[in-house]
N, C-alpha and C. Protein backbone atom coordinates (compact mmCIF):
# COMPACT_ATOMS: atom_id res chain seq x y z
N UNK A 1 89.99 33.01 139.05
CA UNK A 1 91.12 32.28 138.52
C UNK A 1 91.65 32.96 137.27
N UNK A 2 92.89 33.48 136.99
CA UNK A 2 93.61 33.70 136.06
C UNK A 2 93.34 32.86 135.14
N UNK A 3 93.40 33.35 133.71
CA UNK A 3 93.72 32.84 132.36
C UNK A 3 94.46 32.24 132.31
N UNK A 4 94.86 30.95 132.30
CA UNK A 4 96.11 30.07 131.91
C UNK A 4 97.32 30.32 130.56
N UNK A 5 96.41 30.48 129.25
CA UNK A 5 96.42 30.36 127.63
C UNK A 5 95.71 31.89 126.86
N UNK A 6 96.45 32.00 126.57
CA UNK A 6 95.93 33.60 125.45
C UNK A 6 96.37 33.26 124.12
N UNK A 7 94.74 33.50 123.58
CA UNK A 7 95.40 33.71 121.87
C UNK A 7 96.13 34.91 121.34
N UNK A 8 97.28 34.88 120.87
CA UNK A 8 97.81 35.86 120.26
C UNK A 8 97.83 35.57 118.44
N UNK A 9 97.93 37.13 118.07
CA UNK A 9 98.33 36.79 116.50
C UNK A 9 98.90 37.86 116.14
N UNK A 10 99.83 37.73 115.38
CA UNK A 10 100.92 38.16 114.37
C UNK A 10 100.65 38.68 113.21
N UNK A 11 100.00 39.89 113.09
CA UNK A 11 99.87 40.65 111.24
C UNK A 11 100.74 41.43 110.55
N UNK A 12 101.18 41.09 109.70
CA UNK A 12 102.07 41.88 108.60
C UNK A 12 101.28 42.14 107.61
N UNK A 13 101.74 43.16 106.54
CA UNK A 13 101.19 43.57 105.10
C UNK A 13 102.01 42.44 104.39
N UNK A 14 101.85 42.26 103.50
CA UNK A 14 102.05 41.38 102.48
C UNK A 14 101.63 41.70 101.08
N UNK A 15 102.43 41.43 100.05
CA UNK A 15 101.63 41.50 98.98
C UNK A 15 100.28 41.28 98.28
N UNK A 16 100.21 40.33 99.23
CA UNK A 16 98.54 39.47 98.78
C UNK A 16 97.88 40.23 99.96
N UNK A 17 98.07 40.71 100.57
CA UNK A 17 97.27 41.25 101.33
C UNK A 17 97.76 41.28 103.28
N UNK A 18 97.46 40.48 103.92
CA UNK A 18 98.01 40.31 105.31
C UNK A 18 97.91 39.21 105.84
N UNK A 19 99.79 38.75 106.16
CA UNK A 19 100.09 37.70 106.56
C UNK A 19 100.10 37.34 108.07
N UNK A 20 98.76 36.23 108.59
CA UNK A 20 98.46 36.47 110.06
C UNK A 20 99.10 34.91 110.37
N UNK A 21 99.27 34.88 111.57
CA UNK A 21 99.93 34.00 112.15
C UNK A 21 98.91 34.02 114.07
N UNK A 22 98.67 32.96 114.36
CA UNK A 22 97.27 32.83 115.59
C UNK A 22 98.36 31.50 115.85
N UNK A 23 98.66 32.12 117.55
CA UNK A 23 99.53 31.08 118.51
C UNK A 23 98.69 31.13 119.78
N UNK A 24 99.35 30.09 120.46
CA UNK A 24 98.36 30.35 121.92
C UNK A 24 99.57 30.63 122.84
N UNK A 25 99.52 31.21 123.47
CA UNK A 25 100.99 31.69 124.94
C UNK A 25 100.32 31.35 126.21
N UNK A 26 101.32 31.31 127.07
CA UNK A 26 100.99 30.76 128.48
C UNK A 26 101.82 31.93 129.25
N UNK A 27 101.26 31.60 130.64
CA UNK A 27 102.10 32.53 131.12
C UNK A 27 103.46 32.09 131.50
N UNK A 28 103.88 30.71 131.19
CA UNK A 28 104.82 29.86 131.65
C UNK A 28 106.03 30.32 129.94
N UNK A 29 105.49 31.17 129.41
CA UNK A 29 105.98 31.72 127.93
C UNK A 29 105.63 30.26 126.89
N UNK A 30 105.36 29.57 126.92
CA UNK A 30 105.44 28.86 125.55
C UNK A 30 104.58 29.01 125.12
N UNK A 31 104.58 29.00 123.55
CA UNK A 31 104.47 29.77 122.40
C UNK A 31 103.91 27.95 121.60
N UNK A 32 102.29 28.02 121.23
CA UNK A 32 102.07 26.80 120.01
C UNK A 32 101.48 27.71 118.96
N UNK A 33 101.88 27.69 118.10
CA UNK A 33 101.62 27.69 116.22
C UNK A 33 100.03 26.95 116.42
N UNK A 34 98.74 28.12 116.18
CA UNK A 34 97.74 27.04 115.85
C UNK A 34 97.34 27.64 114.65
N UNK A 35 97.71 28.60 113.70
CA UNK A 35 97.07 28.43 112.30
C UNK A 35 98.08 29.97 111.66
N UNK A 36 98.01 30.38 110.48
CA UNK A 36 98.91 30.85 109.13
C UNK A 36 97.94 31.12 108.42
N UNK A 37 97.71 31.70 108.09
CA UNK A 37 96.44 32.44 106.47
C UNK A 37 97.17 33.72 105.98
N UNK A 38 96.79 33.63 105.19
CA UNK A 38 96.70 35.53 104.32
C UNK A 38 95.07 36.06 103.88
N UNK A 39 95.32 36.84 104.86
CA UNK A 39 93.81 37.78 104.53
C UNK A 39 94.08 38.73 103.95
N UNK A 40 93.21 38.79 102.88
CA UNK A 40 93.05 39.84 101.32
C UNK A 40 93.02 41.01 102.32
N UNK A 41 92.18 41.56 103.17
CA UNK A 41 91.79 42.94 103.80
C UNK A 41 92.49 42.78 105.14
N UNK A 42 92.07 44.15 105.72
CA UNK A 42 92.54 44.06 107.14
C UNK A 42 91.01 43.85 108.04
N UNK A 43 90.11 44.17 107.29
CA UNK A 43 88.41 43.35 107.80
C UNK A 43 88.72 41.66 107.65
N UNK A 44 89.42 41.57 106.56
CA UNK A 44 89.19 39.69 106.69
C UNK A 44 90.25 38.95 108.39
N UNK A 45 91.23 40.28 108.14
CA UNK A 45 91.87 39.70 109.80
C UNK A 45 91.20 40.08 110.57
N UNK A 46 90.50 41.32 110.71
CA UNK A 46 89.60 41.52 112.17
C UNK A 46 88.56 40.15 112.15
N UNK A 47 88.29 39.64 111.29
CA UNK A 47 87.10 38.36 111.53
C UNK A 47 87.98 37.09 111.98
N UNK A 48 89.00 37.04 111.16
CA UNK A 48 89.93 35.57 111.34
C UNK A 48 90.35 35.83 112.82
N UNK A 49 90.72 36.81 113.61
CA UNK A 49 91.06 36.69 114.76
C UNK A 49 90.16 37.13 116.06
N UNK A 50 89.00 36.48 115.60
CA UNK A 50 88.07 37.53 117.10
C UNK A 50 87.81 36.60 117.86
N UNK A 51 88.77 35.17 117.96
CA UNK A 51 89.09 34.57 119.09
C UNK A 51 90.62 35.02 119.87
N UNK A 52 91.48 36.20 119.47
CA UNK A 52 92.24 36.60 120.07
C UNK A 52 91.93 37.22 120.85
N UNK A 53 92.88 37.14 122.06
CA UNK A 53 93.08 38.20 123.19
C UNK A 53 93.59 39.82 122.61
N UNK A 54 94.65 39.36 121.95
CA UNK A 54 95.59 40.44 121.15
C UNK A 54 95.94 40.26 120.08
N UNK A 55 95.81 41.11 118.96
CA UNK A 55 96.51 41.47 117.67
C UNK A 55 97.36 41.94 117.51
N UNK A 56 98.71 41.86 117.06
CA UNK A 56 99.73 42.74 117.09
C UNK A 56 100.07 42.70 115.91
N UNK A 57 99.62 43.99 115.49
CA UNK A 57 100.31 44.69 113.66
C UNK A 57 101.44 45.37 113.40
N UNK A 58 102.08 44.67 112.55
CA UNK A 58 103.26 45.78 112.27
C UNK A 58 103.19 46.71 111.32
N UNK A 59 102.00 47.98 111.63
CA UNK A 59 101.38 48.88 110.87
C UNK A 59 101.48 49.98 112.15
N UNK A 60 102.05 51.34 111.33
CA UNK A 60 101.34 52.63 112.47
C UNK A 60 100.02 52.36 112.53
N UNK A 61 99.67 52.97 113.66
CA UNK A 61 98.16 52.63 114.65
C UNK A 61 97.99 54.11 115.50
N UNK A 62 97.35 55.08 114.58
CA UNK A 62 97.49 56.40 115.58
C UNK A 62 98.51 57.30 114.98
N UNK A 63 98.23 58.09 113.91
CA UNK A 63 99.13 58.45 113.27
C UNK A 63 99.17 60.17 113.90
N UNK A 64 99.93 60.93 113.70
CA UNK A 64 100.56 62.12 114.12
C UNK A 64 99.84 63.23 113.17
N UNK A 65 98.92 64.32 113.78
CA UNK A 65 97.98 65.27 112.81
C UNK A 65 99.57 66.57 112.55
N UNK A 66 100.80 66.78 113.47
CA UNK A 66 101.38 67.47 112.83
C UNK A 66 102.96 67.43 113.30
N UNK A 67 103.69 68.50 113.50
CA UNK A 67 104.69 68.32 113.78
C UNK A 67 105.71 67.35 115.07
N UNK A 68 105.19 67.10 115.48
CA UNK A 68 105.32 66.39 116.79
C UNK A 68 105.53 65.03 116.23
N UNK A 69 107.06 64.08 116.79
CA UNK A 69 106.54 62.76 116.48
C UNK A 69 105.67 61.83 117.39
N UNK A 70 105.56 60.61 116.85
CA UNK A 70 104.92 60.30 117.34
C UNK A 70 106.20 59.44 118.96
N UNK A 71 105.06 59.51 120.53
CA UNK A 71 106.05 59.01 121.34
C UNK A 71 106.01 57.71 121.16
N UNK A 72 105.22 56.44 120.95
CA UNK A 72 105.98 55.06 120.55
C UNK A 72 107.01 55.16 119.85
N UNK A 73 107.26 56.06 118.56
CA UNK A 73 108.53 55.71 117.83
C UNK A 73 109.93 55.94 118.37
N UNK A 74 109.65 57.31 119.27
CA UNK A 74 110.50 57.69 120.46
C UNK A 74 111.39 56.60 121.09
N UNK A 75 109.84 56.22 121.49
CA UNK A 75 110.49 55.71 122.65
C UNK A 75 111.60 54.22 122.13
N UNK A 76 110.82 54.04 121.03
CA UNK A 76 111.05 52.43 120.42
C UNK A 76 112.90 52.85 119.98
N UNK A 77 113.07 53.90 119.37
CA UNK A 77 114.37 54.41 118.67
C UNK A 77 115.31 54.56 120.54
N UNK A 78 114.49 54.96 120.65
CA UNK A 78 115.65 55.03 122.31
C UNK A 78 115.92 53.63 122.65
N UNK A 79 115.60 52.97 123.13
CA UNK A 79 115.02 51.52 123.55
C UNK A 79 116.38 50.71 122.71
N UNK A 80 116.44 50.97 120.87
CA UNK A 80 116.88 50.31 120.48
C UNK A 80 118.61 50.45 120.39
N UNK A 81 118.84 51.65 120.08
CA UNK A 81 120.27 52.62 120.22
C UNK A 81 120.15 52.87 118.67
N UNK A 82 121.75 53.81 118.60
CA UNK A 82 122.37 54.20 117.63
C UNK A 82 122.10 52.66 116.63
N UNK A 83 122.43 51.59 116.96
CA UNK A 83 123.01 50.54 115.90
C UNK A 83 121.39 50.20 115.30
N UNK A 84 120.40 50.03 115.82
CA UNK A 84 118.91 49.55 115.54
C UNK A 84 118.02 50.92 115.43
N UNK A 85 117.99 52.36 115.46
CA UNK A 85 117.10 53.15 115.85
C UNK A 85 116.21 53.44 114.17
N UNK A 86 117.33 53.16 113.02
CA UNK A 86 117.01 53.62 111.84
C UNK A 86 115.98 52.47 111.38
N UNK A 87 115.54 51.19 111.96
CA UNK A 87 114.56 49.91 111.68
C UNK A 87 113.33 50.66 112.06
N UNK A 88 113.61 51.94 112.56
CA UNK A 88 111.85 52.65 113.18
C UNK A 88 111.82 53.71 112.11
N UNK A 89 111.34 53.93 111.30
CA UNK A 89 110.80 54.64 110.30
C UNK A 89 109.81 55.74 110.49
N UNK A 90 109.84 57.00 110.03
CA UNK A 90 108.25 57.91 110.47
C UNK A 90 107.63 57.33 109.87
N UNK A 91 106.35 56.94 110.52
CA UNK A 91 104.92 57.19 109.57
C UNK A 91 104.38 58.07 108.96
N UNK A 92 103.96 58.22 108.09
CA UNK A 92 103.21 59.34 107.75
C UNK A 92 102.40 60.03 108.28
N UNK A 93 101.92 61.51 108.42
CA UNK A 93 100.90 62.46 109.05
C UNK A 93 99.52 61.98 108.58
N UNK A 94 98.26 61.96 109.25
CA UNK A 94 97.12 61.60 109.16
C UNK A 94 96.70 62.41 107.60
N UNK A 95 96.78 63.74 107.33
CA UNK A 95 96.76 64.30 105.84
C UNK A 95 97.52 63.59 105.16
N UNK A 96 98.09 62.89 105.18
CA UNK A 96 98.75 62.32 103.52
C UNK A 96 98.24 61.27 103.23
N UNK A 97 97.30 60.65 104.25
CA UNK A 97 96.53 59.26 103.48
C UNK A 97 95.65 59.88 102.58
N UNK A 98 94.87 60.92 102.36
CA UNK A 98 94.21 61.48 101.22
C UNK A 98 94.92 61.45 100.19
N UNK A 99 96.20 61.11 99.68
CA UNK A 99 96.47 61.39 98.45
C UNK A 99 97.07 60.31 98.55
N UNK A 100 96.99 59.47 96.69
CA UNK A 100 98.26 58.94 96.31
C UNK A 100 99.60 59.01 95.14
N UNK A 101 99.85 60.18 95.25
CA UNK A 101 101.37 60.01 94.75
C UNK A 101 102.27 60.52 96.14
N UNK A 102 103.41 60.29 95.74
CA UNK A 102 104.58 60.54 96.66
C UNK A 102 104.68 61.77 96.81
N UNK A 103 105.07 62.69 95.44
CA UNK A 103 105.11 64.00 95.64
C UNK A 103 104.47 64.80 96.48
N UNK A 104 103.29 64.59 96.37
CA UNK A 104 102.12 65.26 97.15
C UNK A 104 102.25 64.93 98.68
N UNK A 105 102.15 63.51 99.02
CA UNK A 105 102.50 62.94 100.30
C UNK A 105 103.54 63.87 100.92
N UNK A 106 104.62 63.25 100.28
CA UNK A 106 105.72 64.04 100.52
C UNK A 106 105.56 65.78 101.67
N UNK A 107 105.36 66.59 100.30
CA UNK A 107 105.32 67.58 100.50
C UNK A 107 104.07 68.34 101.72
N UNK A 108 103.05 67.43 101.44
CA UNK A 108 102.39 67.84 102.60
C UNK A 108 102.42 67.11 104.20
N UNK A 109 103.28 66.09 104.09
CA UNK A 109 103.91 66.14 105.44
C UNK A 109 105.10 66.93 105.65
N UNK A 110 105.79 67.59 104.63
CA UNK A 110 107.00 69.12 105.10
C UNK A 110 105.97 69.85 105.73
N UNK A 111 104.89 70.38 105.13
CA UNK A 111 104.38 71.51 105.24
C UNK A 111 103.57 71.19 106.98
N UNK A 112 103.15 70.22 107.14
CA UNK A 112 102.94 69.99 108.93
C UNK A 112 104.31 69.64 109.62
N UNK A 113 105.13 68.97 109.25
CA UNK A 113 106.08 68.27 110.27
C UNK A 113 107.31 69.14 110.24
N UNK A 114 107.56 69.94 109.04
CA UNK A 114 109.47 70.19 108.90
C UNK A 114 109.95 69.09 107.93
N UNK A 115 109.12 67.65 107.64
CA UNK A 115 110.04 66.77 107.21
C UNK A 115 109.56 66.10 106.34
N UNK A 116 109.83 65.61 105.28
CA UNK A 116 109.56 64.86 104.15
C UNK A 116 109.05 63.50 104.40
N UNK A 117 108.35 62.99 103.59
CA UNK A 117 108.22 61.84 103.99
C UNK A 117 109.13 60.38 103.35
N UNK A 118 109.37 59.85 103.98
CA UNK A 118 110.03 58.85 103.41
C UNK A 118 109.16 57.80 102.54
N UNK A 119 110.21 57.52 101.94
CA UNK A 119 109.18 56.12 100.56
C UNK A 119 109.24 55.22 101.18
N UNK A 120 109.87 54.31 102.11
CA UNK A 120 109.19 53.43 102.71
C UNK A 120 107.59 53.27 103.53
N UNK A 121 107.68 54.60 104.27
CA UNK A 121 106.31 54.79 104.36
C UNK A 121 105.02 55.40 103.31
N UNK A 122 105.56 55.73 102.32
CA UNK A 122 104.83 56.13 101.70
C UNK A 122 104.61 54.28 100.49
N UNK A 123 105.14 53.65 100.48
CA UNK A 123 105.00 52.30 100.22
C UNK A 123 104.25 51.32 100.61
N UNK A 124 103.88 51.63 101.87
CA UNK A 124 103.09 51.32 103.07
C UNK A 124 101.93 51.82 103.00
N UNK A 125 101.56 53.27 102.70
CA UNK A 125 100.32 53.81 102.97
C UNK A 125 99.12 53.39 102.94
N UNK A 126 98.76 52.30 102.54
CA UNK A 126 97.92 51.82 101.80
C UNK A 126 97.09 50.97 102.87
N UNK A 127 98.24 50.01 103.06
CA UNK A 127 97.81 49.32 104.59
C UNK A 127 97.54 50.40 105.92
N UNK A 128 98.55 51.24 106.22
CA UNK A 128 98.16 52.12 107.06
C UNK A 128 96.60 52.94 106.69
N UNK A 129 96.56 52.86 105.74
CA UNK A 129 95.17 53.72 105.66
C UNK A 129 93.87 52.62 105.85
N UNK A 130 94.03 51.51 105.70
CA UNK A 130 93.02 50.61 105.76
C UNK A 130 93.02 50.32 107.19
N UNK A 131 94.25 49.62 107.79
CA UNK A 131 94.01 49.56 109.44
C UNK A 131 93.73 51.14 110.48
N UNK A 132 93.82 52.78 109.39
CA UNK A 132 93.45 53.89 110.21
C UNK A 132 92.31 53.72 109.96
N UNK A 133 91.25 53.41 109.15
CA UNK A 133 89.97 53.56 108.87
C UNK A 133 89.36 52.45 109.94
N UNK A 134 89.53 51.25 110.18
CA UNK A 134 89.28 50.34 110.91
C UNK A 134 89.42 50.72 112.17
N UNK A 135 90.39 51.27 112.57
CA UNK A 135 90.09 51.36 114.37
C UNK A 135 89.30 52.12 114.63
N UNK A 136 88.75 51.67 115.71
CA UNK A 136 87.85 52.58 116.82
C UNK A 136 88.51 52.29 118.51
N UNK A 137 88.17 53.28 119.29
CA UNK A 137 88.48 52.67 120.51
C UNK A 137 88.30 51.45 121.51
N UNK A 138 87.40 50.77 121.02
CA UNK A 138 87.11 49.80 121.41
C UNK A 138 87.85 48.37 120.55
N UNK A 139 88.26 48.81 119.50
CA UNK A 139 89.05 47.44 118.90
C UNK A 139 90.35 47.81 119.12
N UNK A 140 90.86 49.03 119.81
CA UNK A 140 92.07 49.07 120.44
C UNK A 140 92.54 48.45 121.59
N UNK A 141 91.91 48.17 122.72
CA UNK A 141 91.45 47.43 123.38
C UNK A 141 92.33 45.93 122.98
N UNK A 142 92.48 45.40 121.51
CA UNK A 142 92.65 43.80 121.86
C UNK A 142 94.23 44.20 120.17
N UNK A 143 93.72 44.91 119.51
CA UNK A 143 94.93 45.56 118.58
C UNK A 143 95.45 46.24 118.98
N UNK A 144 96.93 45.86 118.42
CA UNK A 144 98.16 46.90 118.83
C UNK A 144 99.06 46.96 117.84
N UNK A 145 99.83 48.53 117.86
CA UNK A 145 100.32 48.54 116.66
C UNK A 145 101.95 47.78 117.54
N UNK A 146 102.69 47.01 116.75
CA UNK A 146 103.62 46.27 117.54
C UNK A 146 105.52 46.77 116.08
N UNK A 147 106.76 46.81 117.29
CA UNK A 147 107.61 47.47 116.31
C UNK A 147 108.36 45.81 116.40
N UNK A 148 108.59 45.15 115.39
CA UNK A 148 109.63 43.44 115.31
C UNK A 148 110.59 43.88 116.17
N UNK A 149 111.68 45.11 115.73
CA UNK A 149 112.77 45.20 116.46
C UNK A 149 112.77 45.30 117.68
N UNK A 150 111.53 45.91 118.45
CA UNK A 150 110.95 46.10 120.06
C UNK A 150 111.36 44.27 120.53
N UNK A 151 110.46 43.61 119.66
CA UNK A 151 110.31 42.26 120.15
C UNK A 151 111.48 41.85 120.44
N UNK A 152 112.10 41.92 119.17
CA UNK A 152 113.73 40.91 119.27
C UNK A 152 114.61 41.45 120.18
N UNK A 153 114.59 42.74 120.35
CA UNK A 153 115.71 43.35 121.68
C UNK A 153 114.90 42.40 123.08
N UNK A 154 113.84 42.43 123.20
CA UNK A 154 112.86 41.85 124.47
C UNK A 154 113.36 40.53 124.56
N UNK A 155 113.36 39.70 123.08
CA UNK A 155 113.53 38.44 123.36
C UNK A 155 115.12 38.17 123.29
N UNK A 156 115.89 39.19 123.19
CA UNK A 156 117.38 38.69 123.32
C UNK A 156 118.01 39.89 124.70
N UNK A 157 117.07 39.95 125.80
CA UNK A 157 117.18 40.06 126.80
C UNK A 157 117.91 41.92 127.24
N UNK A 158 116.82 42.25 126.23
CA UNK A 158 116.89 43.92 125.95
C UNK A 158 118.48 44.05 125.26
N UNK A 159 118.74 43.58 124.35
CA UNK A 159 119.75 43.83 123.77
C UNK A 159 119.06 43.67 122.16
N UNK A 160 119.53 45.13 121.64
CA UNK A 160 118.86 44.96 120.01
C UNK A 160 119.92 44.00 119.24
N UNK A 161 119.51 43.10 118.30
CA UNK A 161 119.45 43.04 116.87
C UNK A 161 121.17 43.15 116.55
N UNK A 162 121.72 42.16 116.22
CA UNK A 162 123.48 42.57 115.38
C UNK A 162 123.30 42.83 114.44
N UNK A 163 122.04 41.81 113.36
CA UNK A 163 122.24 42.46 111.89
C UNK A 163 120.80 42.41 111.21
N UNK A 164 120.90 43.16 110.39
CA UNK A 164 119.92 43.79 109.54
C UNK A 164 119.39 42.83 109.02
N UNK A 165 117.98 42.52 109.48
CA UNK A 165 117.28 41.54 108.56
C UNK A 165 117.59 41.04 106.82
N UNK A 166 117.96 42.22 106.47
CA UNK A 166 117.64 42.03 104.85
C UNK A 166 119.14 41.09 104.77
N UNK A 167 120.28 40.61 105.54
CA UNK A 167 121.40 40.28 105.56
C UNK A 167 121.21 38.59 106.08
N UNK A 168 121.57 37.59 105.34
CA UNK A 168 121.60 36.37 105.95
C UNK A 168 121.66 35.59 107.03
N UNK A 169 123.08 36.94 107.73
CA UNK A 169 122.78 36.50 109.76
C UNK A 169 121.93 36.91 110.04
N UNK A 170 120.93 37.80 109.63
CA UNK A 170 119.99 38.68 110.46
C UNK A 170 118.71 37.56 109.84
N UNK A 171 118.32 37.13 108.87
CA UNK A 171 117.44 36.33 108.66
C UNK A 171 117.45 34.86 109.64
N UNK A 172 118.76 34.54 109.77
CA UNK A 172 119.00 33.22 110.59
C UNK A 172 118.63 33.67 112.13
């Protein structure tokens, strides 16, 4: 007999640390809210959710050792078009979590990729380096690295996004 109910949960970075969200889904799609926390670490979410089926982080998961991007972002920037492709950001190269200033970051993802790194990801690093240290293949298995804008084109019937989150229609 099939699974009826799957726990899913929802992780973001956050200031305080990571904002999780644990729903239950059906295959009939509805969606119940059963709990909201902020976990200080990304260990305090691997414990808060090991009644999930799936984790879905909005963190790179599998980062790129050199010039080559990575194909989820690919594919995610195709997927979305010209109007949504710039909401997919590079991650940083697996060498630049060793350091923290920008400069350095920076420059030693030119020196593998061709390309600089951007400060949004380099803003990020931090979390990305805590959820790269945490995986193994086997907790890949139930974590996934997940892109919002992927979702919302999915849930508005493969059509991306009119406006930019940071913009009032796009928040509504």
């Amino acid at each position: 007999m099939k699974k009826q109910s799957f726990q899913v949960a929802g992780v973001d970075g956050c200031r305080a640390g990571w904002f999780v969200v644990v729903a239950s889904a059906t295959r009939q799609k509805v969606l119940q809210l059963n709990d909201f926390c902020v976990a200080k670490t990304f260990a305090d979410v691997l414990s808060k959710t090991t009644g999930c089926d799936l984790v879905c982080v909005d963190i790179p998961i599998g980062l790129s050792d050199g010039a080559k991007p990575r194909e989820c972002d690919v594919a995610a920037r195709r997927i979305l078009g010209r109007s949504r492709a710039s909401s997919i950001f590079p991650p940083p190269i697996r060498a630049c979590l060793a350091v923290s200033d920008y400069e350095t970051a920076s420059r030693i993802c030119f020196e593998h990729s061709g390309k600089k790194l951007n400060r949004q990801s380099f803003f990020i690093m931090g979390k990305i380096r805590e959820v790269d240290l945490a995986m193994t293949p086997q907790l890949q298995q139930r974590v996934r690295e997940i892109h919002p804008e992927v979702s919302f084109w999915a849930l508005a019937g493969g059509k991306p996004a009119k406006h930019n989150k940071k913009t009032l229609a796009g928040r509504n």
